[in-house]
C-alpha atoms as a PDB file:
ATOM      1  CA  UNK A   1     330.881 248.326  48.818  1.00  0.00           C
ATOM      2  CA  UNK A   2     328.368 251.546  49.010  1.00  0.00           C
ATOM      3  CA  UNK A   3     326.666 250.515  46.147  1.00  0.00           C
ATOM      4  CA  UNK A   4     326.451 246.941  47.074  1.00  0.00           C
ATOM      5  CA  UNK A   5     324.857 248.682  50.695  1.00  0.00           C
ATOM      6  CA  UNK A   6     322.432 250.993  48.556  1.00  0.00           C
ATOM      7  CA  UNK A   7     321.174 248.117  46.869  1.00  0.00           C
ATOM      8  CA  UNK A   8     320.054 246.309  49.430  1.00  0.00           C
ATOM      9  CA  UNK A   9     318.813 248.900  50.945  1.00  0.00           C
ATOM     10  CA  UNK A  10     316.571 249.328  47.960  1.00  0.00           C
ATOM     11  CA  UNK A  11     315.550 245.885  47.679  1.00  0.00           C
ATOM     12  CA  UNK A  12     314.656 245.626  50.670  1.00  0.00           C
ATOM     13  CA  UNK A  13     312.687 248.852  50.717  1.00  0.00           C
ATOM     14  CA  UNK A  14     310.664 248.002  47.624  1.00  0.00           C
ATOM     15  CA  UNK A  15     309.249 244.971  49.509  1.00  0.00           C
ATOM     16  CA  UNK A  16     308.614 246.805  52.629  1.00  0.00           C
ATOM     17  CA  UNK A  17     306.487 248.958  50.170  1.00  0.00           C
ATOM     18  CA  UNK A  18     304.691 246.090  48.463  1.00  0.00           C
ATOM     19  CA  UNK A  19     304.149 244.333  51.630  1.00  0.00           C
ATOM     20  CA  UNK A  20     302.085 247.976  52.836  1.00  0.00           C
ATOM     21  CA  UNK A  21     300.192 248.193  49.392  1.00  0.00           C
ATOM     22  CA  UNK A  22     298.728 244.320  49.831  1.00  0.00           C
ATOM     23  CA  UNK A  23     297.791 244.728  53.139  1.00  0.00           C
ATOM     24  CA  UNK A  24     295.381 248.416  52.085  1.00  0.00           C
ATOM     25  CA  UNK A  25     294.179 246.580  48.917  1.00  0.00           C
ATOM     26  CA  UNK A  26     293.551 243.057  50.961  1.00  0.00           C
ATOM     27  CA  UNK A  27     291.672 245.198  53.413  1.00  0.00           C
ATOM     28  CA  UNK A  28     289.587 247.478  51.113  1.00  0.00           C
ATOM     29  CA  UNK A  29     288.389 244.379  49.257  1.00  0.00           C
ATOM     30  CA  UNK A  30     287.653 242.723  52.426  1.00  0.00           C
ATOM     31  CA  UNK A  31     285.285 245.481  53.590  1.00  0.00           C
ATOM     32  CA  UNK A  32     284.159 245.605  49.535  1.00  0.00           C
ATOM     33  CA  UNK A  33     283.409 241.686  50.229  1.00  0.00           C
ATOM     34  CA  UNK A  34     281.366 242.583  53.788  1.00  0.00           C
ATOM     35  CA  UNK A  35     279.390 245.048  51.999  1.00  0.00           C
ATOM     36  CA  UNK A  36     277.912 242.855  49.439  1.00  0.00           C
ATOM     37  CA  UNK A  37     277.646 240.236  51.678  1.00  0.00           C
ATOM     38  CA  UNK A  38     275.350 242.587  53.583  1.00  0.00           C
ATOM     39  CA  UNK A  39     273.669 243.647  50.852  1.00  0.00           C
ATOM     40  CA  UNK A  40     272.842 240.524  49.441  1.00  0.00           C
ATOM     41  CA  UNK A  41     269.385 239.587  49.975  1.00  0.00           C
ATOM     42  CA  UNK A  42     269.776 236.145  50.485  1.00  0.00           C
ATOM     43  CA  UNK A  43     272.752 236.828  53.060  1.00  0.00           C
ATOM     44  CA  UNK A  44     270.900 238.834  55.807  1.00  0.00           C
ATOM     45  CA  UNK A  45     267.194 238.306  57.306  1.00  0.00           C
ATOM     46  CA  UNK A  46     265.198 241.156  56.518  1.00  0.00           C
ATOM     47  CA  UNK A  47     262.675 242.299  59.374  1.00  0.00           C
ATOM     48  CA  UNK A  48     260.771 244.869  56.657  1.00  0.00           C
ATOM     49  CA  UNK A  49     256.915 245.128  57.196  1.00  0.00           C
ATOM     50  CA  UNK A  50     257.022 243.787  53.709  1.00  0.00           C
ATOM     51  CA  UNK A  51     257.745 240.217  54.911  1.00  0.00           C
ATOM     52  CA  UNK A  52     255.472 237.875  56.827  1.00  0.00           C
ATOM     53  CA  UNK A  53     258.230 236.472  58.358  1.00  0.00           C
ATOM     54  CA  UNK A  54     261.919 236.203  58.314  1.00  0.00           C
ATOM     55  CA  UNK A  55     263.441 233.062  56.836  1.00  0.00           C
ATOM     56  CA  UNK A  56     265.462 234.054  53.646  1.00  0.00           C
ATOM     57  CA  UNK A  57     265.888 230.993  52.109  1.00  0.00           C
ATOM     58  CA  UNK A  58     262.490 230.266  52.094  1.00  0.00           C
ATOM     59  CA  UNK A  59     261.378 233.455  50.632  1.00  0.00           C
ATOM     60  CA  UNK A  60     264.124 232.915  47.906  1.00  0.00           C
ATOM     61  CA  UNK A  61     262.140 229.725  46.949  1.00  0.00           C
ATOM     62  CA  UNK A  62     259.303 232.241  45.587  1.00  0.00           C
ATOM     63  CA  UNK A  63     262.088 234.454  43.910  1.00  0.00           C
ATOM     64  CA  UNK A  64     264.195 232.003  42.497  1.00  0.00           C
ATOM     65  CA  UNK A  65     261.636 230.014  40.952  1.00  0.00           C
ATOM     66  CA  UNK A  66     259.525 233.007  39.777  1.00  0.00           C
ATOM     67  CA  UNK A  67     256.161 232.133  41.017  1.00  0.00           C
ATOM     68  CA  UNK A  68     254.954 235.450  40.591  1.00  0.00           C
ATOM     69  CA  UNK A  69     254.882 235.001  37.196  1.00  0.00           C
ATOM     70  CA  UNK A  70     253.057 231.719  37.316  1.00  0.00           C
ATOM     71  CA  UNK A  71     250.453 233.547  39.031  1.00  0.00           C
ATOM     72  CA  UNK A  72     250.782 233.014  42.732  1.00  0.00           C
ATOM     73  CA  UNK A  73     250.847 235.745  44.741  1.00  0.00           C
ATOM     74  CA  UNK A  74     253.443 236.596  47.252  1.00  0.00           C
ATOM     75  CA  UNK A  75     250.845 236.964  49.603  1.00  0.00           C
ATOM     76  CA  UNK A  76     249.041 233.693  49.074  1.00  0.00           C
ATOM     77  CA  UNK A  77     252.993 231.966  49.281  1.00  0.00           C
ATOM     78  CA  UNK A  78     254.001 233.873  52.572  1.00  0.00           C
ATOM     79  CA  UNK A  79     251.255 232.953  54.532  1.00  0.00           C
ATOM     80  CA  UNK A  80     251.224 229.436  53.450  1.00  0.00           C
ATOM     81  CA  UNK A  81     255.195 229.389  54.596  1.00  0.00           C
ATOM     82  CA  UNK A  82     253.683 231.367  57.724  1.00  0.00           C
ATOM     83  CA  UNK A  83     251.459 228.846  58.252  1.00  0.00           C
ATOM     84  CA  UNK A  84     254.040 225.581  57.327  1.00  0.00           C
ATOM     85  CA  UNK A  85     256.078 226.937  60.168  1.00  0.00           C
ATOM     86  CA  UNK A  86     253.320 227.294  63.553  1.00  0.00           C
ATOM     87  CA  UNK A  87     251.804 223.689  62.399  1.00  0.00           C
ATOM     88  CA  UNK A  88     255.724 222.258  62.471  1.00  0.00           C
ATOM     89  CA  UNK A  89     256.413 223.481  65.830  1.00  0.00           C
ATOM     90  CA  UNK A  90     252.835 222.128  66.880  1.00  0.00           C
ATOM     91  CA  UNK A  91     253.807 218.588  65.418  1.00  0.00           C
ATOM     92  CA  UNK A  92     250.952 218.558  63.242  1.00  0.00           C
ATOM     93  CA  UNK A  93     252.774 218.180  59.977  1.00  0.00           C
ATOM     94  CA  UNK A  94     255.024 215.104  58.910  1.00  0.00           C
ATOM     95  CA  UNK A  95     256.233 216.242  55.435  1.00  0.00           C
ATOM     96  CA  UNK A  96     257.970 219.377  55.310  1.00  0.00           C
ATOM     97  CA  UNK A  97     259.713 219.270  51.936  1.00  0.00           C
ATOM     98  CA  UNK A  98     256.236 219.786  50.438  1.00  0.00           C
ATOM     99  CA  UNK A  99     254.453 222.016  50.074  1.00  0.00           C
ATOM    100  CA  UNK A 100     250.648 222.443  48.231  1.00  0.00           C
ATOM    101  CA  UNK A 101     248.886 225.898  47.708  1.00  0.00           C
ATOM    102  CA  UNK A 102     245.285 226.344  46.287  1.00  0.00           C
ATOM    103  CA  UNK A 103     245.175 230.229  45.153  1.00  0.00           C
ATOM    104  CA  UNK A 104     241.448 230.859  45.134  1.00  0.00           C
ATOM    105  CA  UNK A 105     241.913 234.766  44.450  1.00  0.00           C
ATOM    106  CA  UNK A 106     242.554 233.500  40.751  1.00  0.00           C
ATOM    107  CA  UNK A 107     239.715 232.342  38.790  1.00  0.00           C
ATOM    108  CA  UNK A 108     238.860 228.832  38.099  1.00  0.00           C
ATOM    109  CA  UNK A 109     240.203 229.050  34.173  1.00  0.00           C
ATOM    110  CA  UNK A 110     244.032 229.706  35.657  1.00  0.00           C
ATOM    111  CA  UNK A 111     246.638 227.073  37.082  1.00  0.00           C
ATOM    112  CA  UNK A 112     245.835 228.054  40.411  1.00  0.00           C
ATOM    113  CA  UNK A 113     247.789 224.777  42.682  1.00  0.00           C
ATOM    114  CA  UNK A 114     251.136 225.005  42.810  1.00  0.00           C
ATOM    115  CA  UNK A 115     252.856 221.792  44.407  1.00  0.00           C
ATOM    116  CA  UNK A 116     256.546 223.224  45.360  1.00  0.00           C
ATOM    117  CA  UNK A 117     259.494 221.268  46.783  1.00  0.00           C
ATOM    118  CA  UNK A 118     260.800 223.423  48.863  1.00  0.00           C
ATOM    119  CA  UNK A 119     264.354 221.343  49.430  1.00  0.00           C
ATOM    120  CA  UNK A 120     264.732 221.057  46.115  1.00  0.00           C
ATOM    121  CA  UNK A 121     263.230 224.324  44.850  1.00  0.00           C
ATOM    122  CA  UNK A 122     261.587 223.128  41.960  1.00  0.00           C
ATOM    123  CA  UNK A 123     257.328 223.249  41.235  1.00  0.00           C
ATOM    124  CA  UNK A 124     256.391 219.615  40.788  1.00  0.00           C
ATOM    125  CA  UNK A 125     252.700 220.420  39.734  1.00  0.00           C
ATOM    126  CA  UNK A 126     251.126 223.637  38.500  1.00  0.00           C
ATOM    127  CA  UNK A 127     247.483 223.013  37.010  1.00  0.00           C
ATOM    128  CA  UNK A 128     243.896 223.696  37.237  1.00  0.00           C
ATOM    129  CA  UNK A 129     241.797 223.056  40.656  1.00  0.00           C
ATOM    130  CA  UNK A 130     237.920 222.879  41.040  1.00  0.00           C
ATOM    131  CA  UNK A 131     236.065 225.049  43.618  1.00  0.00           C
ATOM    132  CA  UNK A 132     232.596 223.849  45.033  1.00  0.00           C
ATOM    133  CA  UNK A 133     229.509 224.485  43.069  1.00  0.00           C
ATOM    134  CA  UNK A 134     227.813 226.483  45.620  1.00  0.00           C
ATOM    135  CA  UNK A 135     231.350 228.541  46.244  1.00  0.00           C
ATOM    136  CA  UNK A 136     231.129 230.637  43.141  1.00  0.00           C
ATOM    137  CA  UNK A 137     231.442 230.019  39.338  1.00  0.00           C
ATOM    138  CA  UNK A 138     234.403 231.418  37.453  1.00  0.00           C
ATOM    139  CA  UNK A 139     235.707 233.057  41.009  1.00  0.00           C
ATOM    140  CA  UNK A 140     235.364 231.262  44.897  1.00  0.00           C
ATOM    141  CA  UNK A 141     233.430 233.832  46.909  1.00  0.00           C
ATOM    142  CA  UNK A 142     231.493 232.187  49.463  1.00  0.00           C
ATOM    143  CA  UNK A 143     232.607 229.428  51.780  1.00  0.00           C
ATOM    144  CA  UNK A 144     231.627 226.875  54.302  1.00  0.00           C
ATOM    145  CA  UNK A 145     232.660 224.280  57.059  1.00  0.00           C
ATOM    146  CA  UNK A 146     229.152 222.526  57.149  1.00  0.00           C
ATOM    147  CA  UNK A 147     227.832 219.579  55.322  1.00  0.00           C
ATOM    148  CA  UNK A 148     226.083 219.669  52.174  1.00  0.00           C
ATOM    149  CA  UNK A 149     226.804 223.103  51.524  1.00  0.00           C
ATOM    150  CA  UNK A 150     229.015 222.299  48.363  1.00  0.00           C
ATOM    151  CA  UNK A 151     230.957 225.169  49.472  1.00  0.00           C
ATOM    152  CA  UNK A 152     235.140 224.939  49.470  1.00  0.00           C
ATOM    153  CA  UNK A 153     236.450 225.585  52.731  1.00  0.00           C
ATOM    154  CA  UNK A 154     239.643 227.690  53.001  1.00  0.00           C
ATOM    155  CA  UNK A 155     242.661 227.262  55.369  1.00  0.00           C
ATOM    156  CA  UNK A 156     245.216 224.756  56.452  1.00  0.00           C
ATOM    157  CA  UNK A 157     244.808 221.365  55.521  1.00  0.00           C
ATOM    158  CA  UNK A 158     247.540 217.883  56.134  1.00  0.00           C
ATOM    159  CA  UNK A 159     246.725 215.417  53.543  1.00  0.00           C
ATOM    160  CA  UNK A 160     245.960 211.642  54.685  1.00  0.00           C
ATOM    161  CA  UNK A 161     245.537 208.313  53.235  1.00  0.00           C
ATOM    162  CA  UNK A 162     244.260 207.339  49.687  1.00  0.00           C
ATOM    163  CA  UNK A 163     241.389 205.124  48.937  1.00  0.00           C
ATOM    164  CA  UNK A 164     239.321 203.945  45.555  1.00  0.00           C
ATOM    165  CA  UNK A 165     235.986 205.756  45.755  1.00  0.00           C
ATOM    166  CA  UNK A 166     233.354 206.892  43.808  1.00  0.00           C
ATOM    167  CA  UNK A 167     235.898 209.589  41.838  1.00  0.00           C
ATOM    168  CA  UNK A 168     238.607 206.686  41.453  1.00  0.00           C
ATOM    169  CA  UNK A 169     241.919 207.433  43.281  1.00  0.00           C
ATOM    170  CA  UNK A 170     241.479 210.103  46.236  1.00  0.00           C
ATOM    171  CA  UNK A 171     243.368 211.409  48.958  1.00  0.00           C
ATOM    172  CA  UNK A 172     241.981 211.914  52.470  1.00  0.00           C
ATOM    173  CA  UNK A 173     242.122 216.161  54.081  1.00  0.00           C
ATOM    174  CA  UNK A 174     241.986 216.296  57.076  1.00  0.00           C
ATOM    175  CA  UNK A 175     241.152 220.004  58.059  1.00  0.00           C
ATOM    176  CA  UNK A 176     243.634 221.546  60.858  1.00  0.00           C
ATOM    177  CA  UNK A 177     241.737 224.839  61.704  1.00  0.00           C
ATOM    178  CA  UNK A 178     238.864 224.729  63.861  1.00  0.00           C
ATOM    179  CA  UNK A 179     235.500 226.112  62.421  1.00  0.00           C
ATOM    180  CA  UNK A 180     237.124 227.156  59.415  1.00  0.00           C
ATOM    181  CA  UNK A 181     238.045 223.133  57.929  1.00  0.00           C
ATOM    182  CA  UNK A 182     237.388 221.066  60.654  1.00  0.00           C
ATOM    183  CA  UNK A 183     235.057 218.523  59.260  1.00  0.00           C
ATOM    184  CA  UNK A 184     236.911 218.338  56.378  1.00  0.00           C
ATOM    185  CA  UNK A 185     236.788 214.205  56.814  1.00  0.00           C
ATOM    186  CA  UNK A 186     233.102 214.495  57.653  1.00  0.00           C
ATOM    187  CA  UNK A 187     232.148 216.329  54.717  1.00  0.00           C
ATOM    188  CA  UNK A 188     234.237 213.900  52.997  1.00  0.00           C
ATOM    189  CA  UNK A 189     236.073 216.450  51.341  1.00  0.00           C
ATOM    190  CA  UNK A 190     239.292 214.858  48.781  1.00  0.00           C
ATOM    191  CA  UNK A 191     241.218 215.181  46.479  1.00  0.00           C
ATOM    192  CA  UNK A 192     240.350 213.413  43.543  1.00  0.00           C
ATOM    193  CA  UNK A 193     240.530 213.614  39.682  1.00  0.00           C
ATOM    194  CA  UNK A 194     238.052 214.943  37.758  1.00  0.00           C
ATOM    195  CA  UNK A 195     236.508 215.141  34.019  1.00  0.00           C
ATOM    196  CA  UNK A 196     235.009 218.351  34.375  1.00  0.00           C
ATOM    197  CA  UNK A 197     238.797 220.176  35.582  1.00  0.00           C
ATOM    198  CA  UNK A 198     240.405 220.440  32.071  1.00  0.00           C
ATOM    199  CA  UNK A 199     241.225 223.866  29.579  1.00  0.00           C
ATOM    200  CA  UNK A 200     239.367 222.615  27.141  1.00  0.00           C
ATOM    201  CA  UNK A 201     235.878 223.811  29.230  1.00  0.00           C
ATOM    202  CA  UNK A 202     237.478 226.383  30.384  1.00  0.00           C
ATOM    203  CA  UNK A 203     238.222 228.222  27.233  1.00  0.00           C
ATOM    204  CA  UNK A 204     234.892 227.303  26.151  1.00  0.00           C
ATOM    205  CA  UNK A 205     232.431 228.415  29.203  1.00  0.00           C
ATOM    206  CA  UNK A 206     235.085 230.406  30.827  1.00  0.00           C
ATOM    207  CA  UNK A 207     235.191 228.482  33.611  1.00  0.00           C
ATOM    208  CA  UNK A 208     235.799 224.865  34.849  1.00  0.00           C
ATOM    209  CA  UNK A 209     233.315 222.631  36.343  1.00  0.00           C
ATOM    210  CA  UNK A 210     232.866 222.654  40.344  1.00  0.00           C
ATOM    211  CA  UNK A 211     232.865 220.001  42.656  1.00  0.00           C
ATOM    212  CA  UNK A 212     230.840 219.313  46.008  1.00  0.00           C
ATOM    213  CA  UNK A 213     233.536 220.751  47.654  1.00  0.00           C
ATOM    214  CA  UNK A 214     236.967 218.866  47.153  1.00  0.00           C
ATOM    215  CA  UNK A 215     240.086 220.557  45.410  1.00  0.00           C
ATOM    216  CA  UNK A 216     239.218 218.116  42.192  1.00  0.00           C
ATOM    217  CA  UNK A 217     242.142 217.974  39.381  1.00  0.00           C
ATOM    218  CA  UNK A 218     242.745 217.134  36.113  1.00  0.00           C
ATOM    219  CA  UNK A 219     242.006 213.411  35.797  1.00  0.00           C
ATOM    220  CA  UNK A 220     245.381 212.620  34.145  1.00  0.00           C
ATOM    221  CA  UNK A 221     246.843 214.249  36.764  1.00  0.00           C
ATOM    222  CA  UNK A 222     245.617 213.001  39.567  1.00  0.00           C
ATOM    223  CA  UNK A 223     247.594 209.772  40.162  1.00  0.00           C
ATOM    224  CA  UNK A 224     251.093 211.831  40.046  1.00  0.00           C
ATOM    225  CA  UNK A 225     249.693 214.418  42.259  1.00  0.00           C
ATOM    226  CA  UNK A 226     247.972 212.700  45.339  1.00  0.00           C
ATOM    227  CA  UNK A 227     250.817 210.038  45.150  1.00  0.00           C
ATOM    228  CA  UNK A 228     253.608 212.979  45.777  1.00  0.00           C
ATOM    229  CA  UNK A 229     251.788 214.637  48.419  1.00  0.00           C
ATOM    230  CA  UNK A 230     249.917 212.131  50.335  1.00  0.00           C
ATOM    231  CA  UNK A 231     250.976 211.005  53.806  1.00  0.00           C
ATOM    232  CA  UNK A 232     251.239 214.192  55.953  1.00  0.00           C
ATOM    233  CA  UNK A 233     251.910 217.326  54.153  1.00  0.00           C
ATOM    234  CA  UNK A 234     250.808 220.251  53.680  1.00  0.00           C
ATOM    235  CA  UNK A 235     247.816 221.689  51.686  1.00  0.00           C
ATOM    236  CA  UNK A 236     246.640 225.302  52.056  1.00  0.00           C
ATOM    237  CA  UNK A 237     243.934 226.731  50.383  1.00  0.00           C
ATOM    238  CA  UNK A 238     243.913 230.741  50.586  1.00  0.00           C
ATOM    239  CA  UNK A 239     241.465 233.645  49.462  1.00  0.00           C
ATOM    240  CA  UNK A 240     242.053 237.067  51.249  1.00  0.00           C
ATOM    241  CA  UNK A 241     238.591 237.308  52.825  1.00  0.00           C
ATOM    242  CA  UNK A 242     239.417 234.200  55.241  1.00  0.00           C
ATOM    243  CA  UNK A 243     242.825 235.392  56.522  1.00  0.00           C
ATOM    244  CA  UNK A 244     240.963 237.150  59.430  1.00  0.00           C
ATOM    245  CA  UNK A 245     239.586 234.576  60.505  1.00  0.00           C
ATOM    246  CA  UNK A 246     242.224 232.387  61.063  1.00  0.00           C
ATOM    247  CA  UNK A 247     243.933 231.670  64.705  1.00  0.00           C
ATOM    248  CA  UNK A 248     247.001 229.897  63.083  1.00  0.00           C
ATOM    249  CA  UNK A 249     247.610 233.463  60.988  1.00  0.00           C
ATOM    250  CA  UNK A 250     246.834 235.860  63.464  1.00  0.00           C
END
């Protein structure tokens, strides 16, 4: 009968200790779990002085589909996300699964527009984009809101309707920063296709051909482009010197 009583007793004290030694190792992988949970950087909103602002999965869009190495700069994609999000809460943007950026602190012989889906986090066009004549030749330098001064103009842009004109299929701009792109549809500045934007001249001249203004593309590409981003998104066209000047960035 004792040693029916002692083991019990030790049965019933082995579970007692089991019971103790899941609850420390449930814990200490709990708070191992927390830890990387805040560690991860796509867990916790970073307020570093490295960030323009403070969304994480929207700066993961940049990460996780390496657009650093396609040549975009994070600078160039934060303040075009910067941008994205004053013009939403103004109402002045339809489309916000798209989004188009026109790096002009690359030269003219590099894929500098990127058209990113942001839901979907994938690049739907990266290829070559024409600067005005009067802007620069291999790099855009100088700019300009004013008619007939062939010069790109920088800044935020929502793209419109298309039309057949004189350059075949072209989408409307309609410039959204005042002084900066604001007679965008008076200067009649499009996006259109183009012979003159191809690798080919680019190689051989070591630049592309410029345009009186407009963001031209590729001609084969133009179709497939201005048909994914027409009707109220977002195009922004960036170079460092214009950030200043802009009320929507600053």
């Amino acid at each position: 009968m004792k040693n029916k009583f002692r083991g019990l007793y030790l049965f019933i004290s082995s579970i007692v200790i089991s019971v103790i030694h899941l609850s420390f190792g449930f814990a200490k992988n709990t708070g191992h779990l927390a830890r990387q949970l805040f560690n991860s950087g796509d867990s916790v909103i970073h307020t570093t002085s490295d960030s323009l602002f403070f969304s994480p999965e929207i700066k993961s869009v940049y990460d996780s589909l390496q657009l650093n190495l396609k040549g975009l700069s994070r600078e160039a994609y934060d303040y075009a996300k910067k941008g994205l999000d004053q013009l939403l809460a103004q109402g002045r943007i339809m489309n916000q699964s798209i989004i188009s950026i026109v790096d002009f602190s690359l030269p003219s012989t590099e894929k500098r527009l990127f058209v990113i889906d942001l839901n979907h986090y994938k690049i739907l066009f990266n290829t070559l984009v024409a600067h005005g004549r009067n802007s620069g030749k291999e790099m855009a330098f100088a700019f300009s809101n004013q008619p007939s001064s062939y010069k790109s103009s920088p800044g935020f842009y929502t793209t419109s309707d298309t039309y057949m004109g004189k350059n075949g299929y072209s989408l409307r701009l309609e410039g959204l920063e005042n002084g900066i792109n604001d007679k965008a549809l008076e200067r009649g500045i499009v996006i259109h296709g183009a012979g003159y934007v191809n690798q080919s001249l680019a190689n051989e001249q070591g630049y592309i051909g410029r345009s009186q203004g407009c963001p031209a593309v590729p001609a084969r590409e133009a179709l497939p482009i201005i048909n994914r981003i027409k009707n109220g998104t977002l195009l922004f066209i960036y170079h460092p010197a214009y950030i200043k000047r802009s009320a929507l960035l600053n």
